[in-house]
Protein backbone atom coordinates (compact mmCIF):
# COMPACT_ATOMS: atom_id res chain seq x y z
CA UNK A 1 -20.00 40.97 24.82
CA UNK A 2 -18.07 44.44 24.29
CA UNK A 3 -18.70 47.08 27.06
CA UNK A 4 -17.26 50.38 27.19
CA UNK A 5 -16.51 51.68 30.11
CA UNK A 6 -15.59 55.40 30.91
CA UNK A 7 -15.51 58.32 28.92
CA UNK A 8 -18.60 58.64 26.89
CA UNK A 9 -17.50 61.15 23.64
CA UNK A 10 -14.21 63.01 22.57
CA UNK A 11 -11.38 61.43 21.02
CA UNK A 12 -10.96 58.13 22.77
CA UNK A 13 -14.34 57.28 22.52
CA UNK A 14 -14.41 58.05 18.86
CA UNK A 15 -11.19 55.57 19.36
CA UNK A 16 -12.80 52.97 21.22
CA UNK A 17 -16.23 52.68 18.83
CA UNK A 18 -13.40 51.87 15.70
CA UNK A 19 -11.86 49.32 18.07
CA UNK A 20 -15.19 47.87 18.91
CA UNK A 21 -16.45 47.62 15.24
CA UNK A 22 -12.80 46.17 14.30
CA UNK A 23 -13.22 43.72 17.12
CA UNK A 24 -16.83 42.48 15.76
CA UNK A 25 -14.94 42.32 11.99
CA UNK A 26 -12.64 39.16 13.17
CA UNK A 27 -15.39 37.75 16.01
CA UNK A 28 -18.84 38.73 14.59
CA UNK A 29 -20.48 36.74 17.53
CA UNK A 30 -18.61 38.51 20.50
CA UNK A 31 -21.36 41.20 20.78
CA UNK A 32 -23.58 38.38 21.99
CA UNK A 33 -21.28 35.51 23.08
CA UNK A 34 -22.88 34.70 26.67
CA UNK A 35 -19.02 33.89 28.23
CA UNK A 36 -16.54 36.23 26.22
CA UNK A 37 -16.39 39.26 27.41
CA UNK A 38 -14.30 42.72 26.06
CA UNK A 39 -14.13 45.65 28.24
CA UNK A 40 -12.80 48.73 26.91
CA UNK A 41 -12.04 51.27 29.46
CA UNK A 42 -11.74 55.12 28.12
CA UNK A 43 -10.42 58.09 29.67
CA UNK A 44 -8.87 56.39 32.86
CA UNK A 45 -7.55 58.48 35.12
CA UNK A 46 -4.24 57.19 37.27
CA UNK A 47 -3.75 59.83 39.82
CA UNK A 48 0.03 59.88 41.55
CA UNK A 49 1.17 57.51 38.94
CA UNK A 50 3.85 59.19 36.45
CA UNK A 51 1.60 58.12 33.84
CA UNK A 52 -1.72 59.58 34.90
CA UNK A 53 -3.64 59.38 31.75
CA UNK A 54 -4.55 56.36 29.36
CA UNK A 55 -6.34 56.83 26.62
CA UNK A 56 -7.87 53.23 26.16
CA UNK A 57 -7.29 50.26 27.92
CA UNK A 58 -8.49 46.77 26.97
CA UNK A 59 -9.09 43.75 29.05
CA UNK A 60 -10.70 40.53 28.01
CA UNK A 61 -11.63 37.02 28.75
CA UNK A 62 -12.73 33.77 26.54
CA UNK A 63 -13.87 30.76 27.32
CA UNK A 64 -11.93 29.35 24.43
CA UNK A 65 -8.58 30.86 22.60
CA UNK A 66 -10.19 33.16 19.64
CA UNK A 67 -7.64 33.01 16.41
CA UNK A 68 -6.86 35.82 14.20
CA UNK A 69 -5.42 36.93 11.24
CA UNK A 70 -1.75 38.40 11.45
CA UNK A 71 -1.24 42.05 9.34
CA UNK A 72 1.51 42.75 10.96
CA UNK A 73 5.27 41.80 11.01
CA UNK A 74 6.71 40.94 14.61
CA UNK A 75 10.60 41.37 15.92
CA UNK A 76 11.77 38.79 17.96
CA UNK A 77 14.48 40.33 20.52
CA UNK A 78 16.58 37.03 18.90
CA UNK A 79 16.21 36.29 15.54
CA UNK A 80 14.65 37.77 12.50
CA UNK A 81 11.40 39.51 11.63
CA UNK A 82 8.42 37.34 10.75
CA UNK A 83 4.70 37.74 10.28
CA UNK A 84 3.08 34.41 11.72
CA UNK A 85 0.21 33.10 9.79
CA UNK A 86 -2.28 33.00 12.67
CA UNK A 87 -2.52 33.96 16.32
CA UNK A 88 -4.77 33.70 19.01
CA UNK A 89 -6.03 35.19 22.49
CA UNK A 90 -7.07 33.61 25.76
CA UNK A 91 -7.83 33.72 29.20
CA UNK A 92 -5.29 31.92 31.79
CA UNK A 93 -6.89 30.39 34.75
């Protein structure tokens, strides 16, 4: 399941729709998986914080590690760039 949470137009919402239809392009069956769950919160507001506003903020939580397909090329803080083959998400107990 995605939810959005927050905000309901504008910008970030606009924002967190594209995330939500990426999302369902590499997991079609998250909008109705009955244990994975994707919350995407929009517009939060962190009052006294020195950031106070966050445009989108995503948690989530899987019964199993979901894979995915890397586009993207990562920099180690030792070693050289790379772009991995596959990744994955998941929940720690």
């Amino acid at each position: 399941m995605i939810e959005l949470v927050g905000v309901g137009e504008g910008k970030e919402y606009e924002a967190a729709l594209h995330l939500r239809k990426q999302l369902l392009a590499v997991w079609p069956d998250l909008s109705q998986h009955p244990n994975d769950h994707v919350k995407i919160f929009v517009g939060l507001k962190l009052y006294g914080h020195p950031i106070e506003d966050i445009d989108l903020f995503v948690v989530g939580q899987f019964s199993e590690p979901r894979q995915f397909d890397i586009e993207y090329k990562f920099y180690p803080r030792e070693g050289e760039p790379f772009v991995p083959r596959r990744a994955s998400v998941g929940s720690s107990a």
